[in-house]
PDB file of N, CA and C in Angstrom:
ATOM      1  N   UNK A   1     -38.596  16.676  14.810  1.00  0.00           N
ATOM      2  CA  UNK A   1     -37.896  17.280  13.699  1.00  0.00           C
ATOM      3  C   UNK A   1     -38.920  17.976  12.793  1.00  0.00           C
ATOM      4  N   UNK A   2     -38.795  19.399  12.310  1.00  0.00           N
ATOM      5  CA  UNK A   2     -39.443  20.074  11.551  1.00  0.00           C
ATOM      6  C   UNK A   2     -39.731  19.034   9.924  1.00  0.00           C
ATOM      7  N   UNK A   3     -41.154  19.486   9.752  1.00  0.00           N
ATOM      8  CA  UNK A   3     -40.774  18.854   7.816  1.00  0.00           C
ATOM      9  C   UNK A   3     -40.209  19.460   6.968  1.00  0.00           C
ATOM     10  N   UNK A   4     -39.969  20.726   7.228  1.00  0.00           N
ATOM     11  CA  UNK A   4     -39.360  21.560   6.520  1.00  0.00           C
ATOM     12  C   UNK A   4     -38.444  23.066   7.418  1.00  0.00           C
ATOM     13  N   UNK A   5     -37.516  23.214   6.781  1.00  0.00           N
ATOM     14  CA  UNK A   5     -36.347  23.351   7.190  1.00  0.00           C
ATOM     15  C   UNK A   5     -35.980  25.159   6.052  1.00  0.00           C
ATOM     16  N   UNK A   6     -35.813  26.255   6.311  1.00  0.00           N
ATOM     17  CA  UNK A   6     -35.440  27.023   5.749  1.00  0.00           C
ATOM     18  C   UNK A   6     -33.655  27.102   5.239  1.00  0.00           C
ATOM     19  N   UNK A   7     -33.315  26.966   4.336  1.00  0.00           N
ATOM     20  CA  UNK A   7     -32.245  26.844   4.557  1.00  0.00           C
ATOM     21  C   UNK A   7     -31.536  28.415   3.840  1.00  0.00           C
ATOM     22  N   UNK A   8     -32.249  28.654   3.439  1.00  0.00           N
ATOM     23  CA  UNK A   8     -31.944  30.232   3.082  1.00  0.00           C
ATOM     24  C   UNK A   8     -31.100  31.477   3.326  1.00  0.00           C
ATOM     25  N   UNK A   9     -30.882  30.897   5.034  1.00  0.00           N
ATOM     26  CA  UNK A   9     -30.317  32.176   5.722  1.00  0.00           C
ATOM     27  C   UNK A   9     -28.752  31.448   5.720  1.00  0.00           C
ATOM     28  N   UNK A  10     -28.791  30.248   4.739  1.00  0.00           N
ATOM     29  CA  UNK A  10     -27.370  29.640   5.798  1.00  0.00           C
ATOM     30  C   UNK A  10     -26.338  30.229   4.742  1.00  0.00           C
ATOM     31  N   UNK A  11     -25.138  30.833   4.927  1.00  0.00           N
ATOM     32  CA  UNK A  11     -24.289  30.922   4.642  1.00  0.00           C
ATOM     33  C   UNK A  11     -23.141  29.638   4.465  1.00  0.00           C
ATOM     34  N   UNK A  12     -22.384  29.274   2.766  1.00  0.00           N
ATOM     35  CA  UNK A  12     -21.481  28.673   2.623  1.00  0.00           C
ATOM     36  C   UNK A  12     -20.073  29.126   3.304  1.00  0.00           C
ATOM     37  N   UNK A  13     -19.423  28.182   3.676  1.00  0.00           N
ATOM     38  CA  UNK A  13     -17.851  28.394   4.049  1.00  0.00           C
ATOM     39  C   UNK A  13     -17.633  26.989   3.934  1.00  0.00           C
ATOM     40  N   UNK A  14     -16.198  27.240   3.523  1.00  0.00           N
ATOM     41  CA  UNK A  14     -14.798  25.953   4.071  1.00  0.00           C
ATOM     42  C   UNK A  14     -14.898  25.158   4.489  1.00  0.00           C
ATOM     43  N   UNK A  15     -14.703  23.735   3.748  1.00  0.00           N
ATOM     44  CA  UNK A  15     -14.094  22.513   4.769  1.00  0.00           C
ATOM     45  C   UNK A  15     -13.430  22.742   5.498  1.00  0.00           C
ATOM     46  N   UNK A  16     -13.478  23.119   7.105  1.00  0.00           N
ATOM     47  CA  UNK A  16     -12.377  23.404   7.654  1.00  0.00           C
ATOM     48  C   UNK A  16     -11.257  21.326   8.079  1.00  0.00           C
ATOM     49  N   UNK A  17     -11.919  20.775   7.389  1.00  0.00           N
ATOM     50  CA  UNK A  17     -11.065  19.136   7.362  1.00  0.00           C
ATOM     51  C   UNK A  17     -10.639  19.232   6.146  1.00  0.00           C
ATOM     52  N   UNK A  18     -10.878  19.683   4.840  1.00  0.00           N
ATOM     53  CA  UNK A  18     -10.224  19.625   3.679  1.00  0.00           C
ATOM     54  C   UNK A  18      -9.065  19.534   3.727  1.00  0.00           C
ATOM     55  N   UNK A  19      -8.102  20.212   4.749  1.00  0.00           N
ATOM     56  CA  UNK A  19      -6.546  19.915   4.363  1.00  0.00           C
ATOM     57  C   UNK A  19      -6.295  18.713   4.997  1.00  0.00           C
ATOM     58  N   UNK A  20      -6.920  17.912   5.629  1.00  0.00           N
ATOM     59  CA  UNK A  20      -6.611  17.281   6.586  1.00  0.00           C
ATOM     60  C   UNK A  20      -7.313  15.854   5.421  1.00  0.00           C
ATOM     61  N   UNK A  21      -7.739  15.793   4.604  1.00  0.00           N
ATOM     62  CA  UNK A  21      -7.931  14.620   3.474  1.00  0.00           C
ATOM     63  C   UNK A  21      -7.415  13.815   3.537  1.00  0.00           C
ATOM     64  N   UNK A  22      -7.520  12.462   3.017  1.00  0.00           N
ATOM     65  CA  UNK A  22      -6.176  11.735   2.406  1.00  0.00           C
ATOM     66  C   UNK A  22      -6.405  12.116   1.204  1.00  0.00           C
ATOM     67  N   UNK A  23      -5.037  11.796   0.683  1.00  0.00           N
ATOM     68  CA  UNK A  23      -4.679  12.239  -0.806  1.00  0.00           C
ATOM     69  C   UNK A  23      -4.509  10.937  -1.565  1.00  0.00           C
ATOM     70  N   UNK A  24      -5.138  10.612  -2.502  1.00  0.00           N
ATOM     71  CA  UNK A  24      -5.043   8.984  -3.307  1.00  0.00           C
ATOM     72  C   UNK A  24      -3.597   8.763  -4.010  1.00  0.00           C
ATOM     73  N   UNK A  25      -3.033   7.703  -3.537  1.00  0.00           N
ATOM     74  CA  UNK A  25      -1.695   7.942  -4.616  1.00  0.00           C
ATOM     75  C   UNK A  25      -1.508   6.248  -5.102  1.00  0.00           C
ATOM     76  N   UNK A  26      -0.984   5.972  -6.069  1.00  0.00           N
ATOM     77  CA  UNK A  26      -0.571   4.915  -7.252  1.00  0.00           C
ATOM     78  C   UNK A  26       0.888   4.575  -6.582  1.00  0.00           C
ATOM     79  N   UNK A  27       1.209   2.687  -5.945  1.00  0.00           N
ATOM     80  CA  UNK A  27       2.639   2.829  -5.704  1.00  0.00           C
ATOM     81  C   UNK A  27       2.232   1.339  -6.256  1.00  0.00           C
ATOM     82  N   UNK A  28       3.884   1.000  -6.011  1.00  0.00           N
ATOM     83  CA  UNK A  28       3.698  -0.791  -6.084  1.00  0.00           C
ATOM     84  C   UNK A  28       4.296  -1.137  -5.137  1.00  0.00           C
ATOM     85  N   UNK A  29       3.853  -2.294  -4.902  1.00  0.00           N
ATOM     86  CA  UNK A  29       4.672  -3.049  -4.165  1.00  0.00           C
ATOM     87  C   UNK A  29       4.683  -4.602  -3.988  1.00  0.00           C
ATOM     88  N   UNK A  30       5.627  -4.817  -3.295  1.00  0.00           N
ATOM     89  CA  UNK A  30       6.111  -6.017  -3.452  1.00  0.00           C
ATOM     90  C   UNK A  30       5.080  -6.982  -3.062  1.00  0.00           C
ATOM     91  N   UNK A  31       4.693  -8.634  -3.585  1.00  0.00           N
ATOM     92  CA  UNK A  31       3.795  -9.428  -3.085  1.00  0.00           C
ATOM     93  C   UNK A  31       3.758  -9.744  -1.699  1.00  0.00           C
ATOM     94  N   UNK A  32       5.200  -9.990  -1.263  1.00  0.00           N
ATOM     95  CA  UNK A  32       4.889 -10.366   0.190  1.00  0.00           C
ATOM     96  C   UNK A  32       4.197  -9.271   1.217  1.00  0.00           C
ATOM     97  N   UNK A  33       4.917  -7.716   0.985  1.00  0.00           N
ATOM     98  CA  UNK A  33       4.604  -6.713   1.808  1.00  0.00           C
ATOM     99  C   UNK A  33       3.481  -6.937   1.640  1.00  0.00           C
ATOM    100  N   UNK A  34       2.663  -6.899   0.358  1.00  0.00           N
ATOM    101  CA  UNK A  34       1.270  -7.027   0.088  1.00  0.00           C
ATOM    102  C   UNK A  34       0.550  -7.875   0.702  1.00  0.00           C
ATOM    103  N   UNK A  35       0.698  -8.996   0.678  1.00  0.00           N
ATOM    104  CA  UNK A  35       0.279  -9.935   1.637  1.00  0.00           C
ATOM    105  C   UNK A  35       0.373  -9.895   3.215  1.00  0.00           C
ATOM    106  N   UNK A  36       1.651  -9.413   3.617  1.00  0.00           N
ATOM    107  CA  UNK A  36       1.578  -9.060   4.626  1.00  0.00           C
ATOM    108  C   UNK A  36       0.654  -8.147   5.699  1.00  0.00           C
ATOM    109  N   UNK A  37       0.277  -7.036   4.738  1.00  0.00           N
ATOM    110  CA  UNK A  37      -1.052  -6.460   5.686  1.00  0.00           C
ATOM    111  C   UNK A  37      -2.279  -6.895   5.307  1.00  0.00           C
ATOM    112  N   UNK A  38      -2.391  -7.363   4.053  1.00  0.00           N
ATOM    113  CA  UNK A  38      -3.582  -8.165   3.974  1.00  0.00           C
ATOM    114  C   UNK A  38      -3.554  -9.436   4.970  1.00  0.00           C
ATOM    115  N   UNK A  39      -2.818 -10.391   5.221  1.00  0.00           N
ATOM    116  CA  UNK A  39      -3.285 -11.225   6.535  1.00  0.00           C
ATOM    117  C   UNK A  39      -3.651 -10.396   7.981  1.00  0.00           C
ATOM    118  N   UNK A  40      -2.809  -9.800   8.020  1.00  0.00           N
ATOM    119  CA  UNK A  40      -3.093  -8.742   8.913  1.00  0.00           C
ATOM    120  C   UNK A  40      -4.091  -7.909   8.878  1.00  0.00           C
ATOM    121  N   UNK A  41      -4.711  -7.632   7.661  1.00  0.00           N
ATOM    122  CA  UNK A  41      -6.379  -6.695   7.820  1.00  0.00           C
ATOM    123  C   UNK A  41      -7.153  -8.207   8.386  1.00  0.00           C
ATOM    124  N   UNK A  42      -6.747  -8.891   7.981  1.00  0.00           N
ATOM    125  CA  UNK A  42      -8.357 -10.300   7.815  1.00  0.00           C
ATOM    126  C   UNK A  42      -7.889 -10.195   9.479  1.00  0.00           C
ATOM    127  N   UNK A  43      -6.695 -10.540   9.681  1.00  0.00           N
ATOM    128  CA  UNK A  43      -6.823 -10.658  11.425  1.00  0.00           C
ATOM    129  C   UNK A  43      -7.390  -9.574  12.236  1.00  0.00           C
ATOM    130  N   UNK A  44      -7.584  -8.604  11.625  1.00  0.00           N
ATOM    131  CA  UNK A  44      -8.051  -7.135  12.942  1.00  0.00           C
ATOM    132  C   UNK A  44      -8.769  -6.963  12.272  1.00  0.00           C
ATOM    133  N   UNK A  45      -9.337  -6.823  10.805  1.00  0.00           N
ATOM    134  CA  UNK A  45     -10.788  -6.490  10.503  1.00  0.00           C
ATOM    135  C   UNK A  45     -10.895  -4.692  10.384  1.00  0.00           C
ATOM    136  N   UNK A  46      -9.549  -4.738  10.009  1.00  0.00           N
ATOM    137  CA  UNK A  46      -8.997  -3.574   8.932  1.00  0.00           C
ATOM    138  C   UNK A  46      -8.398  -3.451   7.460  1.00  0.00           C
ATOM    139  N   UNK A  47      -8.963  -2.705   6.841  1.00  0.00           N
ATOM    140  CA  UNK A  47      -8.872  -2.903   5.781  1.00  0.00           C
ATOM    141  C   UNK A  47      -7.058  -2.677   5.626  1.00  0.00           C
ATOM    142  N   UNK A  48      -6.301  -3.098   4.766  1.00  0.00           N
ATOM    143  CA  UNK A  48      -5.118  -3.415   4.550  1.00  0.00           C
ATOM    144  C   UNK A  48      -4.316  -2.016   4.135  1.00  0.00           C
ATOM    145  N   UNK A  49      -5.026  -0.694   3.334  1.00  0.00           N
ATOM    146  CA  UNK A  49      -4.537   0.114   3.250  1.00  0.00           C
ATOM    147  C   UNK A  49      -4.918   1.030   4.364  1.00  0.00           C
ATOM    148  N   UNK A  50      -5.885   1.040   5.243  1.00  0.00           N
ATOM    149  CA  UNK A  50      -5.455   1.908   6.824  1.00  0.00           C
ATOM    150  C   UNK A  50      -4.560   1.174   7.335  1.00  0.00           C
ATOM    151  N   UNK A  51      -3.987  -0.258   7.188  1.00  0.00           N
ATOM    152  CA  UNK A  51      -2.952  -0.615   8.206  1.00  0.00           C
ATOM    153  C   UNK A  51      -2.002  -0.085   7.435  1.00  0.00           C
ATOM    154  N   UNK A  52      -1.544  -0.106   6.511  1.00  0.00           N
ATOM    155  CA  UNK A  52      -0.473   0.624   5.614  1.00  0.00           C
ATOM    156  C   UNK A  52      -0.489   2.110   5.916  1.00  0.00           C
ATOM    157  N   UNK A  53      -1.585   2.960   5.668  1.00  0.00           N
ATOM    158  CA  UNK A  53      -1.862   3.998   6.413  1.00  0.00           C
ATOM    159  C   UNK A  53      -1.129   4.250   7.664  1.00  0.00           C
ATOM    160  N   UNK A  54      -1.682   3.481   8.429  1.00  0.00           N
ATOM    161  CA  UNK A  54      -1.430   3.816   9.929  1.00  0.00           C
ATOM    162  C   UNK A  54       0.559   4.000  10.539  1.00  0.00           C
ATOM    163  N   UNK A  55       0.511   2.307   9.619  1.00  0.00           N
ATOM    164  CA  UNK A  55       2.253   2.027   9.857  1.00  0.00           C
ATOM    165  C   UNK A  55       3.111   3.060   9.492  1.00  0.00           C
ATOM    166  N   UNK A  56       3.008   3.674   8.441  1.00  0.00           N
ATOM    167  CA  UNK A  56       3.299   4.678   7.920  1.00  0.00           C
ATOM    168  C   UNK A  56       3.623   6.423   8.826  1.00  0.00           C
ATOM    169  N   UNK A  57       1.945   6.284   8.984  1.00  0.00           N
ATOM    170  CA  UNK A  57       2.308   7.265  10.072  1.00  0.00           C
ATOM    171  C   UNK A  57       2.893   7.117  11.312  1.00  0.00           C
ATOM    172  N   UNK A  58       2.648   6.147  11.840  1.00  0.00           N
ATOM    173  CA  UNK A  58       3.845   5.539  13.031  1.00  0.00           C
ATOM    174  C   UNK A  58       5.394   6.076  12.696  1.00  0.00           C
ATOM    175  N   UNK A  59       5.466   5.917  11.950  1.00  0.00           N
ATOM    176  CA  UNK A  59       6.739   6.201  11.257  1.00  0.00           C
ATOM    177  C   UNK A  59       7.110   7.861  11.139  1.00  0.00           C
ATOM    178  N   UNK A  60       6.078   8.597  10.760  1.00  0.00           N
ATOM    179  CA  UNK A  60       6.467   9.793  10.749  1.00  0.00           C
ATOM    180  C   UNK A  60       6.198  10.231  11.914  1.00  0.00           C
ATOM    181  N   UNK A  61       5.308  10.070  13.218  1.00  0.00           N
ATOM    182  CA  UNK A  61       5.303  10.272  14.369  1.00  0.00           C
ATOM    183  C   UNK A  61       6.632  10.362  14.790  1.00  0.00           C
ATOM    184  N   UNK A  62       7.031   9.004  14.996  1.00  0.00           N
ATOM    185  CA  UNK A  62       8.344   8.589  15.609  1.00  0.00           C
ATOM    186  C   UNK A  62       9.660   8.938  14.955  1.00  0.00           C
ATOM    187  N   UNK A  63       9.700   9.800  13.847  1.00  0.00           N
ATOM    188  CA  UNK A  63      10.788  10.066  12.416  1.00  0.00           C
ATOM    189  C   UNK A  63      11.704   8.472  12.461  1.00  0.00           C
ATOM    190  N   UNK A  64      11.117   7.416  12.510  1.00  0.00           N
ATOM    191  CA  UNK A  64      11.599   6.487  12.301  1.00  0.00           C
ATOM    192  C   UNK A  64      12.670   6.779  10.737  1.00  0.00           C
ATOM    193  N   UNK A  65      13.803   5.652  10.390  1.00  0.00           N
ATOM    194  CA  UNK A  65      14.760   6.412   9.295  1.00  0.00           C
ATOM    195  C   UNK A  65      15.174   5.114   8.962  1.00  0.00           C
ATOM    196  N   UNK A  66      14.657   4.680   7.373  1.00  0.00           N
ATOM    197  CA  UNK A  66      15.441   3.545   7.022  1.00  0.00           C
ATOM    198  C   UNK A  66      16.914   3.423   6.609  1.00  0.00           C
ATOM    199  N   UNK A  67      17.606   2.199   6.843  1.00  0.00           N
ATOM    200  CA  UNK A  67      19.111   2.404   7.183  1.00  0.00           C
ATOM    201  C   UNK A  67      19.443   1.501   5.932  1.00  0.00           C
ATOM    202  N   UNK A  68      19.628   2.202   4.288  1.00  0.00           N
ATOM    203  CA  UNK A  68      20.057   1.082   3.653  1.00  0.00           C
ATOM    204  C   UNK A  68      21.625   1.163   3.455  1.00  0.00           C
ATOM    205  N   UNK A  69      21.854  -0.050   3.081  1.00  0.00           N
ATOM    206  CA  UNK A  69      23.408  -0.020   3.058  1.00  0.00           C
ATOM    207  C   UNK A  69      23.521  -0.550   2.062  1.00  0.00           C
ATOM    208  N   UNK A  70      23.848   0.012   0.624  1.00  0.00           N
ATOM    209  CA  UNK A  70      23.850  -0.754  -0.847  1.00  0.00           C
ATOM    210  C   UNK A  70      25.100  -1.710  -0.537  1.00  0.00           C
ATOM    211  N   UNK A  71      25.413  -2.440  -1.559  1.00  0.00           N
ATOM    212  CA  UNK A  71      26.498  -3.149  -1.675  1.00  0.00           C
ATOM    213  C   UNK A  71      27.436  -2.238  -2.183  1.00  0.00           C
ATOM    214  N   UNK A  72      28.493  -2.285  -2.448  1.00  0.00           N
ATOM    215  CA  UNK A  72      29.625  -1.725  -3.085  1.00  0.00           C
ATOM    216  C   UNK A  72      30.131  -2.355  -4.320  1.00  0.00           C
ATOM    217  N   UNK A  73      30.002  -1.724  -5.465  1.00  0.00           N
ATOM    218  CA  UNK A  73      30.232  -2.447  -6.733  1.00  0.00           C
ATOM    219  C   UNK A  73      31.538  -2.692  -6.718  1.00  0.00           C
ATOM    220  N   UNK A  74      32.170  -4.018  -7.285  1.00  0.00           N
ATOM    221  CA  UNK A  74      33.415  -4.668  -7.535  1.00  0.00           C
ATOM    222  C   UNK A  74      34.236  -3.527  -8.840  1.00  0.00           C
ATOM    223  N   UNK A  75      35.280  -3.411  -8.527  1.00  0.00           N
ATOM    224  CA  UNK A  75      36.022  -2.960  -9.133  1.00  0.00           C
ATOM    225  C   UNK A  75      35.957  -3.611 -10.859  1.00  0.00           C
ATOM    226  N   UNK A  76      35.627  -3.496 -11.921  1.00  0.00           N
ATOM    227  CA  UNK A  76      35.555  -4.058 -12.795  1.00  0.00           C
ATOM    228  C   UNK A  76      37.261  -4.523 -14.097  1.00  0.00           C
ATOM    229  N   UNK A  77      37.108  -5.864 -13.938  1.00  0.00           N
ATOM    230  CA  UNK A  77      38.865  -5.907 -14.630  1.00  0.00           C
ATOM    231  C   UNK A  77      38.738  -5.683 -15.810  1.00  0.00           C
ATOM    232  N   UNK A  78      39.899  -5.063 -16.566  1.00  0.00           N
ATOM    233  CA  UNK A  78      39.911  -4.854 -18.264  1.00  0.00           C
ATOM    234  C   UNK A  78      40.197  -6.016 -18.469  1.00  0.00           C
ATOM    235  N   UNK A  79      39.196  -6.511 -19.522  1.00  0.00           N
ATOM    236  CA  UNK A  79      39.468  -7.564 -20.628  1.00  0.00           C
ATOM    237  C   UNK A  79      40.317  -7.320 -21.739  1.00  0.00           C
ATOM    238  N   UNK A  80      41.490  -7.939 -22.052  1.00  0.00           N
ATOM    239  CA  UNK A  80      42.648  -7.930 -23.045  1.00  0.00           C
ATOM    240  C   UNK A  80      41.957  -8.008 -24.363  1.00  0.00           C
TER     241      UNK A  80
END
């Protein structure tokens, strides 16, 4: 390896991975979910938000589609 290195001629350009980032985002969630990939990082020796990461994208791979079904609120009686 040279000790010295011209770097003069090099021309800047583009992250061409920049779009491809993760983007940091703020959520909450529930203790158990929480716990849940945390036992699960200690078991594979991944950190808990790439398994969250990952599951996630599994999900958009596959357009997996959560199916909620609220309850139906009770008709409410007039009080006299």
């Amino acid at each position: 390896m040279k000790s010295e290195y011209d770097l003069s001629t090099l021309r800047a350009r583009k992250n061409p991975y920049a779009a491809k980032l993760k983007k940091p985002v703020s959520m909450r969630l529930s203790e158990d979910v929480l716990g849940y990939f945390k036992d699960m990082a200690r078991q594979s020796g991944v950190p808990y938000q790439s398994l969250i990461n990952l599951y996630l994208r599994d999900c958009v791979r596959n357009h997996r589609r959560l199916e909620i079904a609220w309850p139906t609120a009770r008709p409410r009686i007039a009080e006299r």
